[in-house]
N, C-alpha and C. Protein backbone atom coordinates (compact mmCIF):
# COMPACT_ATOMS: atom_id res chain seq x y z
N UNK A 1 -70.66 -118.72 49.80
CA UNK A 1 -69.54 -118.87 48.89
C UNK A 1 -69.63 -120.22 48.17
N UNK A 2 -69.72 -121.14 49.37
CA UNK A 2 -69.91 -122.36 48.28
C UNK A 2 -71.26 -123.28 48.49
N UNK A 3 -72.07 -123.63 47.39
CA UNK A 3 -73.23 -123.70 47.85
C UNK A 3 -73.84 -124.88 46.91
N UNK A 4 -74.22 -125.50 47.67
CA UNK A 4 -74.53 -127.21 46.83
C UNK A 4 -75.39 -126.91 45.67
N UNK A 5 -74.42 -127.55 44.96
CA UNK A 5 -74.35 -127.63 43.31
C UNK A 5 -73.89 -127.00 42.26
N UNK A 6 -73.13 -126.03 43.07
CA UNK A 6 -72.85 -124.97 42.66
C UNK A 6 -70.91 -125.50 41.99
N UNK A 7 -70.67 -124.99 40.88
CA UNK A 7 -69.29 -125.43 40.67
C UNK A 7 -68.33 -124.41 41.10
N UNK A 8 -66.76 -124.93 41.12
CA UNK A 8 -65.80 -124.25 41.62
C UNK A 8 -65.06 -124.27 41.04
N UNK A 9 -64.18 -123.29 40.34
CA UNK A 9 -62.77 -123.00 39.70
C UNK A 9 -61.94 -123.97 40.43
N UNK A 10 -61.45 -125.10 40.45
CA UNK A 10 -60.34 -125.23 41.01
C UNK A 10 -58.66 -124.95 40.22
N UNK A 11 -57.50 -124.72 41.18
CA UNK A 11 -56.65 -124.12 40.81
C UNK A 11 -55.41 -125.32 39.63
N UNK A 12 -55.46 -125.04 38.15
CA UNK A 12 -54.68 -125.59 37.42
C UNK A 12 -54.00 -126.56 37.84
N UNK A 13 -52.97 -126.12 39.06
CA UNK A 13 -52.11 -127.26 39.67
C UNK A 13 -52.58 -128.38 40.21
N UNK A 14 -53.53 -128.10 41.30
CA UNK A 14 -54.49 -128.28 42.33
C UNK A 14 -54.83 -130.02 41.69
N UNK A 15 -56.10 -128.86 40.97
CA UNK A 15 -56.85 -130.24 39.82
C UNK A 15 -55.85 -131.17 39.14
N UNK A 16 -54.59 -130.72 38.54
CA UNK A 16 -53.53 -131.38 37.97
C UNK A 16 -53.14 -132.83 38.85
N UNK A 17 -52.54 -132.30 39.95
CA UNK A 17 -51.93 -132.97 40.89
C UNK A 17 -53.44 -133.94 41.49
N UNK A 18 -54.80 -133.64 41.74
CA UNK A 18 -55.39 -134.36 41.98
C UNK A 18 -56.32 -135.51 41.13
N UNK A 19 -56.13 -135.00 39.75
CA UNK A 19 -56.24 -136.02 39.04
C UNK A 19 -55.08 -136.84 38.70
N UNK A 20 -53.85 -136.82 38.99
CA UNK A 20 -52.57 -137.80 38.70
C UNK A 20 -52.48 -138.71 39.92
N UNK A 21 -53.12 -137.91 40.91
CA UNK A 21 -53.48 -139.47 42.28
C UNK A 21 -54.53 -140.00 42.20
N UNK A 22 -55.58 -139.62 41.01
CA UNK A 22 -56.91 -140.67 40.60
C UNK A 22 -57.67 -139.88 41.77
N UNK A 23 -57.68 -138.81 42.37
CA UNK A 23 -58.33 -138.51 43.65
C UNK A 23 -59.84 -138.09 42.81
N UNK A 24 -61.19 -138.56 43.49
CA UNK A 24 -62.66 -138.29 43.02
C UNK A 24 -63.12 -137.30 43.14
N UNK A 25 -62.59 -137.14 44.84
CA UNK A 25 -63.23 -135.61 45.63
C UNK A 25 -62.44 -135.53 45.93
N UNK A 26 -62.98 -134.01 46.55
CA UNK A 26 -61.51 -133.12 47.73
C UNK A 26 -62.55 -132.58 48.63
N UNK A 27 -62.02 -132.52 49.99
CA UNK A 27 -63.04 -132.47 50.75
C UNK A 27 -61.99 -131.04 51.20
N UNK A 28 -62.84 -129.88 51.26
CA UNK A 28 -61.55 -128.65 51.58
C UNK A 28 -62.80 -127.75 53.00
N UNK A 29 -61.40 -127.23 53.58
CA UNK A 29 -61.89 -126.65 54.63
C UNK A 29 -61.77 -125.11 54.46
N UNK A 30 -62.50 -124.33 54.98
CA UNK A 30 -62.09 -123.01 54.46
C UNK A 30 -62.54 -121.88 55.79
N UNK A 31 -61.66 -120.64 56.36
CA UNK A 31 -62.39 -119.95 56.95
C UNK A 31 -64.13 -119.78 56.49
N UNK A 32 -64.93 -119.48 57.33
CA UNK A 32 -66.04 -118.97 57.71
C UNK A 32 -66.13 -117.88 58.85
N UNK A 33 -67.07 -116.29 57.93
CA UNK A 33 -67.54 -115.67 58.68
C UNK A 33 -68.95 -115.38 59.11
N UNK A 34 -68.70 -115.15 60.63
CA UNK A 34 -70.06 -115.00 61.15
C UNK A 34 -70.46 -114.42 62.14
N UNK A 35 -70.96 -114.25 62.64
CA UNK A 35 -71.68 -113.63 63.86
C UNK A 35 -71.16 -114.71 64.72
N UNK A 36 -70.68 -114.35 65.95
CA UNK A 36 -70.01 -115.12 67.05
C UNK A 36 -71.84 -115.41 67.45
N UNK A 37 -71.14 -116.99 68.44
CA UNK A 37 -72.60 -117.26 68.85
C UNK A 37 -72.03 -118.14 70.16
N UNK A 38 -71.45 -117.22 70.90
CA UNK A 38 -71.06 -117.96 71.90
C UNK A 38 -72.00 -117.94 73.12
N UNK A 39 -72.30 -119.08 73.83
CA UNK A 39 -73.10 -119.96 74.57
C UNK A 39 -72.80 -119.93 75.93
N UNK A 40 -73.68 -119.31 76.40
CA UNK A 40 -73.53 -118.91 78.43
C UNK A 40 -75.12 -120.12 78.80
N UNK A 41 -75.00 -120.57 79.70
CA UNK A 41 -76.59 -121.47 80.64
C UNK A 41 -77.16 -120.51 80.40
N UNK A 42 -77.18 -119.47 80.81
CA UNK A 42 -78.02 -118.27 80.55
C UNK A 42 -78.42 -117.67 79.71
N UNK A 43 -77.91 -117.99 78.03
CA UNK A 43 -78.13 -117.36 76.93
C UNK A 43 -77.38 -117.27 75.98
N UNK A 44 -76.71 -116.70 74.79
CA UNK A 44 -76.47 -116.86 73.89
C UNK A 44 -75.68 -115.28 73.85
N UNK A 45 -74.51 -114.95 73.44
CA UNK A 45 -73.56 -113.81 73.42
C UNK A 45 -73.51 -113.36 72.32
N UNK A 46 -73.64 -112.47 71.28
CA UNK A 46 -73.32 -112.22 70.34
C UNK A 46 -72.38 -110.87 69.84
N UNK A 47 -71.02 -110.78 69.59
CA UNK A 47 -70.70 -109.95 69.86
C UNK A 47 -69.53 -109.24 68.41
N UNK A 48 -70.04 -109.77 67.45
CA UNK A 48 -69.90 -109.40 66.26
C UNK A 48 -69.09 -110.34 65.41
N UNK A 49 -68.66 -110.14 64.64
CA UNK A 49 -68.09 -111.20 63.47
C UNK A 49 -67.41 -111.86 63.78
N UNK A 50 -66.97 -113.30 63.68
CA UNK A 50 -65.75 -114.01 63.81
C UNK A 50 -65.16 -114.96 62.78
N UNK A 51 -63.87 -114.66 62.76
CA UNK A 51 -63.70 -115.68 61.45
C UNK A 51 -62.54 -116.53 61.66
N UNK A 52 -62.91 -118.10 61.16
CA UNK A 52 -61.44 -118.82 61.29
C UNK A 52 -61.35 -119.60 62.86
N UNK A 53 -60.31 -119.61 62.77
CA UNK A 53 -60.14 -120.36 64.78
C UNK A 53 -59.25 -119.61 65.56
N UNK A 54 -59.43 -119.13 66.56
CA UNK A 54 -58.77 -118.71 67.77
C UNK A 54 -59.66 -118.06 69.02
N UNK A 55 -59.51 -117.10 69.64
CA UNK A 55 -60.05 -116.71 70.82
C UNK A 55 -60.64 -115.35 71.13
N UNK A 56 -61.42 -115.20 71.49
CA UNK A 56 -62.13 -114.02 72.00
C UNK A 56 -62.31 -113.61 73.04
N UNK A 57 -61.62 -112.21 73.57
CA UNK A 57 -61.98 -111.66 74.75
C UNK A 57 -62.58 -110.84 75.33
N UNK A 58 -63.25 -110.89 76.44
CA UNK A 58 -64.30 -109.89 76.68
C UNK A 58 -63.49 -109.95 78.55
N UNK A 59 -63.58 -108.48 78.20
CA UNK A 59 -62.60 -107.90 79.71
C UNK A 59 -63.72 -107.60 80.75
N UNK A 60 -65.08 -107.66 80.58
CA UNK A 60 -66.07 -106.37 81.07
C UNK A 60 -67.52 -107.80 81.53
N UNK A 61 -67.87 -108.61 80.92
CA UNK A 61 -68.90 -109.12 81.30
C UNK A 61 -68.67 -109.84 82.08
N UNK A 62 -69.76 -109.80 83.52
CA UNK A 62 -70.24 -110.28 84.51
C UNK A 62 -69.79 -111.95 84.35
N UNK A 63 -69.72 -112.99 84.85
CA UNK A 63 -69.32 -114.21 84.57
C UNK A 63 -69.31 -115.05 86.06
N UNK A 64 -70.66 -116.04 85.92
CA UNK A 64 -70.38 -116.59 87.05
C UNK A 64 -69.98 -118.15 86.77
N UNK A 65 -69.58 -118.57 87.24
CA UNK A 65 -68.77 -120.20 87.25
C UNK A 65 -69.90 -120.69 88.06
N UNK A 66 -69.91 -121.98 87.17
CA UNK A 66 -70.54 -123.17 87.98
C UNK A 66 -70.64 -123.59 89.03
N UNK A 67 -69.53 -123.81 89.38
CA UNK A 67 -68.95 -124.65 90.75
C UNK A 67 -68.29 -123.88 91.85
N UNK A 68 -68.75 -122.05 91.46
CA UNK A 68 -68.06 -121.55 92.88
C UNK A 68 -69.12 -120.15 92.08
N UNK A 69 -69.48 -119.76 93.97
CA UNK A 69 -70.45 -118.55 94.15
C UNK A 69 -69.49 -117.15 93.66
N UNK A 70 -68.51 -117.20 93.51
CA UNK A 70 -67.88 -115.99 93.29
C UNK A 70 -68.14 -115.50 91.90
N UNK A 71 -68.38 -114.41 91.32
CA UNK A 71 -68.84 -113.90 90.06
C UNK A 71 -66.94 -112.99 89.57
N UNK A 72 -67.06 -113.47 88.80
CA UNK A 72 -65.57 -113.03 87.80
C UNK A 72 -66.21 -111.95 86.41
N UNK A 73 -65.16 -111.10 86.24
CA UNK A 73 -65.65 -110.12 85.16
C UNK A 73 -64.75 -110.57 83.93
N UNK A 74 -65.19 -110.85 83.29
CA UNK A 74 -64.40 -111.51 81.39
C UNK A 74 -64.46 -112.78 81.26
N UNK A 75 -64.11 -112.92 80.01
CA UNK A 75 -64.01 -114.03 79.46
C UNK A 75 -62.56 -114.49 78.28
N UNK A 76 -62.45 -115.61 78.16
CA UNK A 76 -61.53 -116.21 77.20
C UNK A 76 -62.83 -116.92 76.62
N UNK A 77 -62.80 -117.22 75.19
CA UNK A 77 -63.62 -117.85 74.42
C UNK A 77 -62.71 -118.75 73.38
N UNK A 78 -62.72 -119.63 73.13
CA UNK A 78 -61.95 -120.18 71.96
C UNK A 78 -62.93 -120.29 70.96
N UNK A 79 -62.97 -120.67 69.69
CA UNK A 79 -63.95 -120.74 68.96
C UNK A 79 -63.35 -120.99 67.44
N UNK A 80 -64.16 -122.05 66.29
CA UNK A 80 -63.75 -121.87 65.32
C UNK A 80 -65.13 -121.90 64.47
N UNK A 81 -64.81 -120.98 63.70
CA UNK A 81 -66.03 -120.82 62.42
C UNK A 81 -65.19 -121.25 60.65
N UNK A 82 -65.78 -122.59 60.32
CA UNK A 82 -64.75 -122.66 59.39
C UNK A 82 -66.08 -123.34 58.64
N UNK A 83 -65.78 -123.45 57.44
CA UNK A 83 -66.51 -124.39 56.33
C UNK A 83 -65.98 -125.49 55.95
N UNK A 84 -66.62 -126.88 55.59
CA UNK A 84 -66.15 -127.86 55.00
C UNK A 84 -67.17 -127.90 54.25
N UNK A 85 -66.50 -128.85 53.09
CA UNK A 85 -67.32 -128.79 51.64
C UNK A 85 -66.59 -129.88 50.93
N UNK A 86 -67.67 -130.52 50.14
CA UNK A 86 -66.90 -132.12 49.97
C UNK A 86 -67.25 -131.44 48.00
N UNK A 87 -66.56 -131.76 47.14
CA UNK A 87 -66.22 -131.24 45.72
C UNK A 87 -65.99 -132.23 44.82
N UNK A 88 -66.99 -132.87 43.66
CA UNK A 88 -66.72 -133.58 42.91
C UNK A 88 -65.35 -133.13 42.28
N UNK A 89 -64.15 -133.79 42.00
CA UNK A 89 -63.05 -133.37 41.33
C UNK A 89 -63.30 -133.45 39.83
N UNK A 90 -63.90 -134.48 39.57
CA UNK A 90 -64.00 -134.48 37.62
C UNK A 90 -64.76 -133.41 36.94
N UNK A 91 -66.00 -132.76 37.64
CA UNK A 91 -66.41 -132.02 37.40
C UNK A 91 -66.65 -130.67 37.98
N UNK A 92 -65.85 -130.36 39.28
CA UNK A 92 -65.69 -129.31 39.75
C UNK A 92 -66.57 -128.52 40.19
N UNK A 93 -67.70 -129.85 40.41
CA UNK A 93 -69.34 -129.15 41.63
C UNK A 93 -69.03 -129.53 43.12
N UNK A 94 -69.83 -128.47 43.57
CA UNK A 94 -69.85 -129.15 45.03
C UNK A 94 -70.64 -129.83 45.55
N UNK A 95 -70.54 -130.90 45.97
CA UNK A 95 -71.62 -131.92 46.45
C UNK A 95 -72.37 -131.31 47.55
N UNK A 96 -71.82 -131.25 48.93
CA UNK A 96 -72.45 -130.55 50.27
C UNK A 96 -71.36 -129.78 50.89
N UNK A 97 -72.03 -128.76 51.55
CA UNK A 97 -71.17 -127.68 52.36
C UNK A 97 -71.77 -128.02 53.52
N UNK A 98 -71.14 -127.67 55.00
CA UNK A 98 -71.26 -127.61 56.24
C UNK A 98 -70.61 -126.28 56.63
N UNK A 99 -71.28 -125.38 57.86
CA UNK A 99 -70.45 -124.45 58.59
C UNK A 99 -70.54 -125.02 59.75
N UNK A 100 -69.57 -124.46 60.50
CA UNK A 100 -69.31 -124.43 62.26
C UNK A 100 -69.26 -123.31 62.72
N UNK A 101 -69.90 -123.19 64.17
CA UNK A 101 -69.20 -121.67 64.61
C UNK A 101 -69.38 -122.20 66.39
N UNK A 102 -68.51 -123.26 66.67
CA UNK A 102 -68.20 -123.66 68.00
C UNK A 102 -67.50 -122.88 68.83
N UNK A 103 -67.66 -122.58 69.94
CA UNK A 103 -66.84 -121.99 71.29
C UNK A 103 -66.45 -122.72 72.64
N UNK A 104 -65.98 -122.27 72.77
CA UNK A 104 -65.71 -122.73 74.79
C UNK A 104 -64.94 -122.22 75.17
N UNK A 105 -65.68 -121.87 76.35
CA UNK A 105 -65.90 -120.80 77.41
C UNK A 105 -65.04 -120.86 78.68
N UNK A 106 -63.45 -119.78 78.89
CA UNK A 106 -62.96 -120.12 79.88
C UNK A 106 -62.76 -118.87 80.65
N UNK A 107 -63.22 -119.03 82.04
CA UNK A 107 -62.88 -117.63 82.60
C UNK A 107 -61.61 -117.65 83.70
N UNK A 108 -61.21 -116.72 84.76
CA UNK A 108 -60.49 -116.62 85.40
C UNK A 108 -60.34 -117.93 86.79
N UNK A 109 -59.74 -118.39 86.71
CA UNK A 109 -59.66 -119.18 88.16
C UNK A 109 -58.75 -119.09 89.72
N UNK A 110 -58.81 -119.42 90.68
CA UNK A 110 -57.90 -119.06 91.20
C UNK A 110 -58.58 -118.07 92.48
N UNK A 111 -58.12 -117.41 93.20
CA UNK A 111 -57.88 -116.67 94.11
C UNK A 111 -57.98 -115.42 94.29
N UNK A 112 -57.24 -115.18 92.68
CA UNK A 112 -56.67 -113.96 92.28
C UNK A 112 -57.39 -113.71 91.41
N UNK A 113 -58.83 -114.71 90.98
CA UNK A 113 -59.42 -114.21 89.73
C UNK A 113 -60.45 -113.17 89.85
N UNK A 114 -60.50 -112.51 90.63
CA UNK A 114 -61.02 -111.21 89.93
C UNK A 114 -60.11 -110.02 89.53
N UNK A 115 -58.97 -110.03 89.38
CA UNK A 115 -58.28 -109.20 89.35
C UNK A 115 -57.39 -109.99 87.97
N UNK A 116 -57.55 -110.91 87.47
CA UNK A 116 -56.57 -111.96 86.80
C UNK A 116 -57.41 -111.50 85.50
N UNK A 117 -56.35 -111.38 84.41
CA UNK A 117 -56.98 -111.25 82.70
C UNK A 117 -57.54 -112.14 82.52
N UNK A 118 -58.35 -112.28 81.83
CA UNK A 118 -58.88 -113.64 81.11
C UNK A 118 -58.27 -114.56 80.34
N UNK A 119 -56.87 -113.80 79.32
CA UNK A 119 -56.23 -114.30 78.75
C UNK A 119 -55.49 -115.15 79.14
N UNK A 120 -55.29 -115.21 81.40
CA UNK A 120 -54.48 -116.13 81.65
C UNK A 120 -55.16 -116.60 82.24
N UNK A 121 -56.56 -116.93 81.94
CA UNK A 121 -56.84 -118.10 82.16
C UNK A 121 -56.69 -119.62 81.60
N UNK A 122 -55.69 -119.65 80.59
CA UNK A 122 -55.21 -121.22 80.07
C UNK A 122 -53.72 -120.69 80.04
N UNK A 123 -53.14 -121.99 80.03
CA UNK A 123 -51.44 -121.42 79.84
C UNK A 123 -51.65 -121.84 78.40
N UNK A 124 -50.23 -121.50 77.61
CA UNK A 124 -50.39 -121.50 75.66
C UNK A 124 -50.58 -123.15 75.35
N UNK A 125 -50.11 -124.26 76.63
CA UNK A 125 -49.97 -125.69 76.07
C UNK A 125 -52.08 -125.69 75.97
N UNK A 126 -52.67 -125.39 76.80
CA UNK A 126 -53.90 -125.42 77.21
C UNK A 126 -54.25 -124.79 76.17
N UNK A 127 -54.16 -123.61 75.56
CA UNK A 127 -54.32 -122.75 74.60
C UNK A 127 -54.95 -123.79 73.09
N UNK A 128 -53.89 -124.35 73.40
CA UNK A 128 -53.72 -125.12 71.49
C UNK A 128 -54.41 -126.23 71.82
N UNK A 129 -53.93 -126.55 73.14
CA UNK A 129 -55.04 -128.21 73.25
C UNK A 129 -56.75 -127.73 72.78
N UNK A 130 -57.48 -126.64 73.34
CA UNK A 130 -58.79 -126.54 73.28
C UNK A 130 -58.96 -126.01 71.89
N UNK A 131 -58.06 -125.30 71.24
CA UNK A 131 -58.44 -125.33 69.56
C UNK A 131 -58.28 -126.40 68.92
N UNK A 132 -57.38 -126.90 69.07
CA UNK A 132 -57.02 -128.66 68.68
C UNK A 132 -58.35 -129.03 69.06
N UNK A 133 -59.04 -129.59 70.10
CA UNK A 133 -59.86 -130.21 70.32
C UNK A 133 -61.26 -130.16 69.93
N UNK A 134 -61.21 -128.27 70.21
CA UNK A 134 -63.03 -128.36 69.62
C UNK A 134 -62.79 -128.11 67.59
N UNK A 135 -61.63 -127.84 67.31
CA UNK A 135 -61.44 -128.43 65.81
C UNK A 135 -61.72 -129.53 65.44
N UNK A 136 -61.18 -130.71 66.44
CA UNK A 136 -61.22 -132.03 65.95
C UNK A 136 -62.90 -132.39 66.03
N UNK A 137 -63.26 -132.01 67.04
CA UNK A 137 -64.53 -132.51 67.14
C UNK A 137 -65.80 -132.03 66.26
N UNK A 138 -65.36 -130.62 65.92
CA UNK A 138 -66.11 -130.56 64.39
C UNK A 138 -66.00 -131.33 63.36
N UNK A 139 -64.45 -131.25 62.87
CA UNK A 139 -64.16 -132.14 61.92
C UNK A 139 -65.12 -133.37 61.74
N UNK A 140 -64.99 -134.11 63.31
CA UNK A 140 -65.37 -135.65 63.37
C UNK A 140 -67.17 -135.30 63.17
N UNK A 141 -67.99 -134.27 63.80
CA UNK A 141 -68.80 -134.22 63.57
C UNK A 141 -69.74 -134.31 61.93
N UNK A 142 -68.93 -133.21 61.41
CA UNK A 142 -69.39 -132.81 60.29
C UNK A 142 -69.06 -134.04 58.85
N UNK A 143 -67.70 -134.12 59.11
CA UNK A 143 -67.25 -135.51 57.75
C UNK A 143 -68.26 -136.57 57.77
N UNK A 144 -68.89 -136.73 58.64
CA UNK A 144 -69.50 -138.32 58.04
C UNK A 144 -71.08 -137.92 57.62
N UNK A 145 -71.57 -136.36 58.39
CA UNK A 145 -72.73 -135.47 57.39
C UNK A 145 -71.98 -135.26 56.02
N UNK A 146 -71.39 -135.04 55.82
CA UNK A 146 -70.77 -134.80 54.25
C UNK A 146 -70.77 -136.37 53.24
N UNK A 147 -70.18 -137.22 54.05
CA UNK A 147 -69.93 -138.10 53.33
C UNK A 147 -71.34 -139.25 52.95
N UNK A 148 -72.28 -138.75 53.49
CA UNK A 148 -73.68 -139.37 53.43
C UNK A 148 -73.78 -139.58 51.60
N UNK A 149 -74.77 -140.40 51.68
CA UNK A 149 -74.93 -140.22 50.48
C UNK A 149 -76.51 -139.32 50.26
């Protein structure tokens, strides 16, 4: 979609409002779709398209934890696949694009976890912290590849 050097319509207002704050660039983030590419020690999961940020569940695959011999069936996945793209404003090219398609991997814990959804494996505060987090850490990753010269 957006692809270095390539120019972009930006929207009347948009451009309006960002040339009246003198702004150079706009650095914009945008869903990205893709092939999930979520990451086991053992290999690499692929289990069809994903787009944007939130979570993926798999009720059925085998799943063993690190730190305890017991094997659990599913998964919780968080994951975001998004684009950043840094955009000359005066002339409405794009300088560089970046994608992401990060995950992490949470399964059942507990006692009760073979019998426990996957979905409760985080409570909702836990939920938002690990999209919050592996968001931020793209972000921080990718902005200062963009901002290279």
């Amino acid at each position: 979609m957006f692809t270095d050097g390539g120019r972009i319509a930006l929207p009347a207002d948009l451009k309006a409002a960002l040339q009246e704050r003198k702004s150079t660039h706009l650095l914009l983030f945008s869903r990205y779709r893709a092939e999930a590419d979520i990451r086991f020690n053992n290999g690499t999961e692929n289990t069809g398209p994903l787009e944007g940020l939130g979570y993926y569940i798999d009720m059925e695959m085998p799943v063993r934890q690190l730190d305890k011999k017991e094997q659990v069936f599913g998964y919780l996945a968080a994951y975001t696949h998004f684009r950043a793209t840094l955009i000359d404003v005066a002339n409405e090219r794009v300088l560089k694009s970046l994608v992401t398609r990060a995950t992490r991997i949470n399964t059942a814990a507990g006692n009760d976890a073979k019998e426990q959804h996957p979905w409760q494996a985080l409570s909702a505060g836990e939920k938002m912290a690990q999209l919050r987090d592996l968001t931020q850490r793209e972000v921080a990753r990718m902005v200062p590849e963009l901002l290279k010269p």
